[in-house]
PDB file of N, CA and C in Angstrom:
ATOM      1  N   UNK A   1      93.360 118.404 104.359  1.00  0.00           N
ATOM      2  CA  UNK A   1      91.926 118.570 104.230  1.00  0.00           C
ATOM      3  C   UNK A   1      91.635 119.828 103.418  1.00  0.00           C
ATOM      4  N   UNK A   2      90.632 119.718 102.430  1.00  0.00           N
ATOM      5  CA  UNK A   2      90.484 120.894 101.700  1.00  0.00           C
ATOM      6  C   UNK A   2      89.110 121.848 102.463  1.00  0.00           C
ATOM      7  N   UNK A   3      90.163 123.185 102.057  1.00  0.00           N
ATOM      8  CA  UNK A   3      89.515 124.252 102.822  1.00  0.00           C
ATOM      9  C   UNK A   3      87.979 124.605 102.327  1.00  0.00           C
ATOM     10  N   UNK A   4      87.895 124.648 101.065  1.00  0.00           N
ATOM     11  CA  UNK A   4      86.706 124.598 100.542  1.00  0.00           C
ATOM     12  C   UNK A   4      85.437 124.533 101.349  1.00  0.00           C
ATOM     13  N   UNK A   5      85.327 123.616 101.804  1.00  0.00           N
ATOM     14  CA  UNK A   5      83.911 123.349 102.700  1.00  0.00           C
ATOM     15  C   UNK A   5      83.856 124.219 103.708  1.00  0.00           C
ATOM     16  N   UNK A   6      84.537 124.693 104.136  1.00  0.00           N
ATOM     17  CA  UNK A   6      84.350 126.018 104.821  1.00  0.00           C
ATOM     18  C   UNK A   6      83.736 127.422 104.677  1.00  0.00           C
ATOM     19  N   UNK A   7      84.314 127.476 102.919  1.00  0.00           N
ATOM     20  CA  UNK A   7      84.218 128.798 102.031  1.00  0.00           C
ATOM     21  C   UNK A   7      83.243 129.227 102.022  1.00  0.00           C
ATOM     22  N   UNK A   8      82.902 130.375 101.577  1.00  0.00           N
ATOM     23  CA  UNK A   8      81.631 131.072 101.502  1.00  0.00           C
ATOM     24  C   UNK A   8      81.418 130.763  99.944  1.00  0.00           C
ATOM     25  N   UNK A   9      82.568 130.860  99.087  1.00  0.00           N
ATOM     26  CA  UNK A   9      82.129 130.666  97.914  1.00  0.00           C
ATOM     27  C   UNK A   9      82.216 129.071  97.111  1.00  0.00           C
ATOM     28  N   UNK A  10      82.290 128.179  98.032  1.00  0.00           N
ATOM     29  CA  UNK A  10      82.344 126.995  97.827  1.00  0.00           C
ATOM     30  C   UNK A  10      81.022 126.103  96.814  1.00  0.00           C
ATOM     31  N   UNK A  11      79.854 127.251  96.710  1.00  0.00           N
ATOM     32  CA  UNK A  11      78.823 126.724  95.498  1.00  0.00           C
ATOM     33  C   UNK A  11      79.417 127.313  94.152  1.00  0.00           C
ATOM     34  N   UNK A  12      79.895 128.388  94.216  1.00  0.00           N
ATOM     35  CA  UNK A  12      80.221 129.053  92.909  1.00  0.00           C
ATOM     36  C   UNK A  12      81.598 129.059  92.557  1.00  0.00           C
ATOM     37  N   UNK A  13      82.440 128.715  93.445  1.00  0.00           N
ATOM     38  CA  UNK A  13      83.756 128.821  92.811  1.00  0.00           C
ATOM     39  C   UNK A  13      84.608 127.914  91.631  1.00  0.00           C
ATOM     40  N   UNK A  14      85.080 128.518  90.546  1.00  0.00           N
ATOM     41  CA  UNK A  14      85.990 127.272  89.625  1.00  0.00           C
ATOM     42  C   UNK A  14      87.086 126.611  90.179  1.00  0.00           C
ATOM     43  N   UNK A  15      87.902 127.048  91.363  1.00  0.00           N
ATOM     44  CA  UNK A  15      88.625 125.996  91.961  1.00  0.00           C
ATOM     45  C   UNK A  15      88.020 124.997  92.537  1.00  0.00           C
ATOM     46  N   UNK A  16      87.282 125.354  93.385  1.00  0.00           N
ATOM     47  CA  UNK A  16      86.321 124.058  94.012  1.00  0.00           C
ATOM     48  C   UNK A  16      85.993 122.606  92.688  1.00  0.00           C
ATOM     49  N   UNK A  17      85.503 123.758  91.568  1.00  0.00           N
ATOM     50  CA  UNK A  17      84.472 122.607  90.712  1.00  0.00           C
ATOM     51  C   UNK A  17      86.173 121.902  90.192  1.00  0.00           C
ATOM     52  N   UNK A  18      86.877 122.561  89.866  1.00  0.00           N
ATOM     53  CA  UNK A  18      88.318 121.936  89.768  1.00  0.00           C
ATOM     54  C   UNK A  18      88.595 120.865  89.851  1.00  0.00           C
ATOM     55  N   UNK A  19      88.573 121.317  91.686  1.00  0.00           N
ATOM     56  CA  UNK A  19      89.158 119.952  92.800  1.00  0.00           C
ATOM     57  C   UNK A  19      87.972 118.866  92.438  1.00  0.00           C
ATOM     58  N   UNK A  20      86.350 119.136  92.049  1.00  0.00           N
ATOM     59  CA  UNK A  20      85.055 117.890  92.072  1.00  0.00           C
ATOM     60  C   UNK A  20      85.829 117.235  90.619  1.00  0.00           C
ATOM     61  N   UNK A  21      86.112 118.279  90.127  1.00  0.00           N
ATOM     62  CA  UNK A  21      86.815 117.523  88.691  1.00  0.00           C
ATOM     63  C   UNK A  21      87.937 116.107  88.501  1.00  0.00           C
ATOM     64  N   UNK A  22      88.710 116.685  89.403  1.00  0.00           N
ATOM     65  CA  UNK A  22      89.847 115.951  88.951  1.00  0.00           C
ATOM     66  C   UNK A  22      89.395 114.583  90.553  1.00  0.00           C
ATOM     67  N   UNK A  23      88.468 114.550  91.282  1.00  0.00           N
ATOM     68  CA  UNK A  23      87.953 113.687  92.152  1.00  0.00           C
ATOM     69  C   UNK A  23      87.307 113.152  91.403  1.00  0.00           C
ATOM     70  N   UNK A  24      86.895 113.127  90.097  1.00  0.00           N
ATOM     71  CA  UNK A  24      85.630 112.723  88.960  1.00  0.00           C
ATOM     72  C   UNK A  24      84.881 112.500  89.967  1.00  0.00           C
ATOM     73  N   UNK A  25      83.899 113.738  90.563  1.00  0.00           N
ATOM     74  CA  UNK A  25      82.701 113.726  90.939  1.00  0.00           C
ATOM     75  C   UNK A  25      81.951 114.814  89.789  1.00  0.00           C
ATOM     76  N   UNK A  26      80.982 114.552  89.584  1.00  0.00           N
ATOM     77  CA  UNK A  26      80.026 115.514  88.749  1.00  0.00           C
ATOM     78  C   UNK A  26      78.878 116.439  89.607  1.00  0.00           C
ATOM     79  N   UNK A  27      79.219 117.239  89.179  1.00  0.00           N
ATOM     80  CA  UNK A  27      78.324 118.662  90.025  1.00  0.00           C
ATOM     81  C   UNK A  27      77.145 118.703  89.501  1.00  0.00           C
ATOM     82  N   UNK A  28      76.231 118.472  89.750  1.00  0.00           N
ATOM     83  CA  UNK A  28      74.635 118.553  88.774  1.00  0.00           C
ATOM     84  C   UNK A  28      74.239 120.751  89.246  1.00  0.00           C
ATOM     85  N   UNK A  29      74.732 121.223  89.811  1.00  0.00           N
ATOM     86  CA  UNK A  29      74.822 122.291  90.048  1.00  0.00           C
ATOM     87  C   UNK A  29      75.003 123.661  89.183  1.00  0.00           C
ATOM     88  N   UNK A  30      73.523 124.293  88.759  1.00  0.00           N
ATOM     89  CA  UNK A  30      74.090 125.203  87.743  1.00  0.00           C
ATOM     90  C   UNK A  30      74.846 126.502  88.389  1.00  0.00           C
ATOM     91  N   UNK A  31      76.423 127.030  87.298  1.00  0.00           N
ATOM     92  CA  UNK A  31      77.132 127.426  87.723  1.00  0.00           C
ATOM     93  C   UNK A  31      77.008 129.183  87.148  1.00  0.00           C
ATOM     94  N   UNK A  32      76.027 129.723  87.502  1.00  0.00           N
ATOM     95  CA  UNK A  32      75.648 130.932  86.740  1.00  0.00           C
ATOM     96  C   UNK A  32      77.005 131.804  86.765  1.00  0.00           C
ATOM     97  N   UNK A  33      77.257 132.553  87.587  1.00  0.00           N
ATOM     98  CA  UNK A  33      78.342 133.394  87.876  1.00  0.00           C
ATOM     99  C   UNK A  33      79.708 132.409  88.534  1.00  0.00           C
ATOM    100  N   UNK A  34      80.503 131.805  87.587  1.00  0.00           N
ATOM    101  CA  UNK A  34      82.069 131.783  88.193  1.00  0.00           C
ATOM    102  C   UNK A  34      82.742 132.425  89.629  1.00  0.00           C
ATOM    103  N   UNK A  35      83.056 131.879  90.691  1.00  0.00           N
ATOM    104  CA  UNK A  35      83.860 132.998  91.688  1.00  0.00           C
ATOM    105  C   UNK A  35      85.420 132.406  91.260  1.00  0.00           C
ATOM    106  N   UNK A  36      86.021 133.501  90.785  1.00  0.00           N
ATOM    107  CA  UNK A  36      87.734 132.953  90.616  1.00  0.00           C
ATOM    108  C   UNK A  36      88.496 133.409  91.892  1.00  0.00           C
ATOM    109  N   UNK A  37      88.822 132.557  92.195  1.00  0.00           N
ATOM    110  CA  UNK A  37      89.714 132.689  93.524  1.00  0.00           C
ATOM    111  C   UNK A  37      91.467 133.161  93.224  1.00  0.00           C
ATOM    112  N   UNK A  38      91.818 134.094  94.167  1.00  0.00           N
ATOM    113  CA  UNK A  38      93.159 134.448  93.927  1.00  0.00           C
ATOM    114  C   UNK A  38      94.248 133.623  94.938  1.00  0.00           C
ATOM    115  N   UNK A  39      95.332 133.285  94.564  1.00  0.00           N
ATOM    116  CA  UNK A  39      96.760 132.983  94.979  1.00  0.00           C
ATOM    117  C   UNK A  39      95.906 131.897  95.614  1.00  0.00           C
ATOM    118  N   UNK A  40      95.598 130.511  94.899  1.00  0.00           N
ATOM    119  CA  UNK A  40      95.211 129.291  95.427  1.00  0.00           C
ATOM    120  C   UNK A  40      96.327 128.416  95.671  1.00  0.00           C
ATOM    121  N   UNK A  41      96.750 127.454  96.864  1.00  0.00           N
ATOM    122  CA  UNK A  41      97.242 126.504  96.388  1.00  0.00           C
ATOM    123  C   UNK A  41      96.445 124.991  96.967  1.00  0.00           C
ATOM    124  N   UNK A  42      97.114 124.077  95.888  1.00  0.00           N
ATOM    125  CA  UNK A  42      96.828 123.011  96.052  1.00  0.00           C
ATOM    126  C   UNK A  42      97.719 122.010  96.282  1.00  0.00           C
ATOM    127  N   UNK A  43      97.181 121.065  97.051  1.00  0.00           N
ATOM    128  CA  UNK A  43      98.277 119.741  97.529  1.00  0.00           C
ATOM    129  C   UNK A  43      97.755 118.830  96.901  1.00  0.00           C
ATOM    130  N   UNK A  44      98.684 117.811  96.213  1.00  0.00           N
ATOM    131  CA  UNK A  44      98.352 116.531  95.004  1.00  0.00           C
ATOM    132  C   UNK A  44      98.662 115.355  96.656  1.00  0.00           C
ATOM    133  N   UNK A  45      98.036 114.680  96.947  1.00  0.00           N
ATOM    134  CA  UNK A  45      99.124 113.715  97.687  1.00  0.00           C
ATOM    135  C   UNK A  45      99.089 112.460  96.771  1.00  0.00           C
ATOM    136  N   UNK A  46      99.659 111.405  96.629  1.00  0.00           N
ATOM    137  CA  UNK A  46      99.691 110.395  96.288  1.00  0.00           C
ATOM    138  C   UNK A  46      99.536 108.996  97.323  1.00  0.00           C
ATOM    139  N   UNK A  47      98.127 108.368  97.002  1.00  0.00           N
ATOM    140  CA  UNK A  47      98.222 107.750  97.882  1.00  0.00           C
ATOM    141  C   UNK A  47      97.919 106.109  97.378  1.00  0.00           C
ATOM    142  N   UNK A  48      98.216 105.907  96.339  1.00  0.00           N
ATOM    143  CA  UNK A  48      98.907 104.191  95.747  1.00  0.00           C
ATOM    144  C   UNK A  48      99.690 104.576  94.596  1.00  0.00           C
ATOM    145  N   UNK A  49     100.687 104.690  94.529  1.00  0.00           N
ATOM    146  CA  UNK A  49     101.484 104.301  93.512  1.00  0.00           C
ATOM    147  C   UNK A  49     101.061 103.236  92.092  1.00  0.00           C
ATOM    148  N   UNK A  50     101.074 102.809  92.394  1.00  0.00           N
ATOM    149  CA  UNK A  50     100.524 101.473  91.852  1.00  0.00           C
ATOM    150  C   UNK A  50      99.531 101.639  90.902  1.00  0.00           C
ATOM    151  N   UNK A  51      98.302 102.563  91.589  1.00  0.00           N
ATOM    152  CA  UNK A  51      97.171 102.555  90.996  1.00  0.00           C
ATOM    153  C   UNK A  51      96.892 103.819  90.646  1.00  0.00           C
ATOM    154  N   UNK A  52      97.647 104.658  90.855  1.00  0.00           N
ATOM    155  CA  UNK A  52      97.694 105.565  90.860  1.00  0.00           C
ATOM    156  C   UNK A  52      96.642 106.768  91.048  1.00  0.00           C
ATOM    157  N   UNK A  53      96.513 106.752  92.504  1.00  0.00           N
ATOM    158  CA  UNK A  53      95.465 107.184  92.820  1.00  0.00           C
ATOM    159  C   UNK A  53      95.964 108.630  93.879  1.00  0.00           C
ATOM    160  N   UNK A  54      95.102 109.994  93.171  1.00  0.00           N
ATOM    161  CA  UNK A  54      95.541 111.091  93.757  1.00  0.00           C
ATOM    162  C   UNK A  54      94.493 111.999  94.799  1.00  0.00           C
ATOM    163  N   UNK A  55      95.206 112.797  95.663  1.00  0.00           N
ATOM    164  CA  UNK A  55      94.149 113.161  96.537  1.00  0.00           C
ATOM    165  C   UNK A  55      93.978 114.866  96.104  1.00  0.00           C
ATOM    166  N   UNK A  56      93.232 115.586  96.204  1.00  0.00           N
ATOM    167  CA  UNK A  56      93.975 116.841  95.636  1.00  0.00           C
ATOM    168  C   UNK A  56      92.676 117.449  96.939  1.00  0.00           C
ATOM    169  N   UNK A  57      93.780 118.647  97.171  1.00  0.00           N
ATOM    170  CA  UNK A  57      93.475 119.451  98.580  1.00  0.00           C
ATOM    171  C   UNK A  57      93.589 120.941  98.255  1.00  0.00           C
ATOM    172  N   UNK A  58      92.537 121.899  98.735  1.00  0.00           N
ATOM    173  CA  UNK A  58      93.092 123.623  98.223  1.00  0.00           C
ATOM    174  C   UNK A  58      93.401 123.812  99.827  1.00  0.00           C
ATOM    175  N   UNK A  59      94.881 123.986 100.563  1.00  0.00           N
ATOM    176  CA  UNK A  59      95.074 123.832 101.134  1.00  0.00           C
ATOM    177  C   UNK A  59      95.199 125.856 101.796  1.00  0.00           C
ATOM    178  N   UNK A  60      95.188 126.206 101.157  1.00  0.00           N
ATOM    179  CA  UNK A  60      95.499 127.766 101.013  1.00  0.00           C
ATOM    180  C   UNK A  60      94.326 128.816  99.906  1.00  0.00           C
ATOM    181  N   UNK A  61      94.343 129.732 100.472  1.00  0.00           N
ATOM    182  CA  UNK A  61      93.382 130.404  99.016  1.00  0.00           C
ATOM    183  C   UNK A  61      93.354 131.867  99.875  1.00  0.00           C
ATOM    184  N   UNK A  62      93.752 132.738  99.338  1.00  0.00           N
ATOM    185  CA  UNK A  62      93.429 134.355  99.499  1.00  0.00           C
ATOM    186  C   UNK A  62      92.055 134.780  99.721  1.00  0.00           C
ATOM    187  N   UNK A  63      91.048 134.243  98.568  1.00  0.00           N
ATOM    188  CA  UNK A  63      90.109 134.725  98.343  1.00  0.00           C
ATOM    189  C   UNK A  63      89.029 134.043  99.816  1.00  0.00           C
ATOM    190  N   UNK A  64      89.635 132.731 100.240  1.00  0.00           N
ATOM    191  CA  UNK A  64      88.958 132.430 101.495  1.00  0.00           C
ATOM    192  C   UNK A  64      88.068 133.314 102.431  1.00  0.00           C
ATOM    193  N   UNK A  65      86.772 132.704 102.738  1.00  0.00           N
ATOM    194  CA  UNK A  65      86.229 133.581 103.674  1.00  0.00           C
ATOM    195  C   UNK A  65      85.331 132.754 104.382  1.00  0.00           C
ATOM    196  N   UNK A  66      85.502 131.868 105.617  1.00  0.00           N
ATOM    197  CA  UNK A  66      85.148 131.056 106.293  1.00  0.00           C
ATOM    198  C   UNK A  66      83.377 131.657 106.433  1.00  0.00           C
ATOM    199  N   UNK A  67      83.090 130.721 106.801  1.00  0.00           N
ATOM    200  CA  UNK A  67      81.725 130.491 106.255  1.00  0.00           C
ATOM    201  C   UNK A  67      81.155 128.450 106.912  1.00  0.00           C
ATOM    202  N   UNK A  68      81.339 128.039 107.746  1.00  0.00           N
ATOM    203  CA  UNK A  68      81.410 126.548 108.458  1.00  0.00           C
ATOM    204  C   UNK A  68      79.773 125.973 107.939  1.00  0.00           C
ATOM    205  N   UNK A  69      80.098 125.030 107.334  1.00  0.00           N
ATOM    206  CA  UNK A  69      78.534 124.346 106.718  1.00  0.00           C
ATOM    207  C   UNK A  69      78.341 125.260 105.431  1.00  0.00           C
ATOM    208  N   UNK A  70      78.656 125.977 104.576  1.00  0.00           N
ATOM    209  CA  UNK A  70      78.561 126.541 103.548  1.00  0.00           C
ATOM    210  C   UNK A  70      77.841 125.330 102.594  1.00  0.00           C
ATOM    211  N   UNK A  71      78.790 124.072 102.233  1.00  0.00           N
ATOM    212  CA  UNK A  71      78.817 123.186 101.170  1.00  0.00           C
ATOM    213  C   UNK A  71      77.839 122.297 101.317  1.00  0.00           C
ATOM    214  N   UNK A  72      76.500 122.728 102.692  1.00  0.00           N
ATOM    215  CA  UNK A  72      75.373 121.656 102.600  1.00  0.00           C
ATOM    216  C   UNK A  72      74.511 122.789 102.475  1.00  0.00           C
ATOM    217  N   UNK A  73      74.668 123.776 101.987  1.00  0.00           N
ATOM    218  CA  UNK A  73      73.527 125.028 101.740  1.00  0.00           C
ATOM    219  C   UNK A  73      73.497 124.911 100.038  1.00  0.00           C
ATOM    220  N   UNK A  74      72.239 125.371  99.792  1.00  0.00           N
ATOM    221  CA  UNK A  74      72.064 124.870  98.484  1.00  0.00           C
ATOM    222  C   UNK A  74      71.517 126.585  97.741  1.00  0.00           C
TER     223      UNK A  74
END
């Protein structure tokens, strides 16, 4: 599960918009100030072969700073 939705910086951060990226979701969200997050990691899982369909998770992040319901604040 990605930590993100937790974050405090989960409106402004470029890993987050990353992870909306490579989910091809589109952010209608203007992104004034960048938050770059330090020593991120991420988990790819694979979950059809076939179709090749990927899950991607920031499973870790330094810059983390819990924050619960952050990602329905606007």
């Amino acid at each position: 599960m990605c930590i993100c939705i937790n974050c405090k910086y989960v409106n402004n951060c470029s890993m987050y918009f990353f992870i909306e990226k490579q989910h091809k979701e589109v952010s209608f969200k203007t992104k004034q100030t960048m938050f770059i997050p330090h020593f991120s990691i991420i988990y790819i899982n694979i979950i059809s072969i076939s179709s090749h369909q990927l899950d991607w998770d920031l499973v870790e992040c330094i810059s983390f700073v819990e924050h619960p319901g952050k990602w329905l604040q606007e």
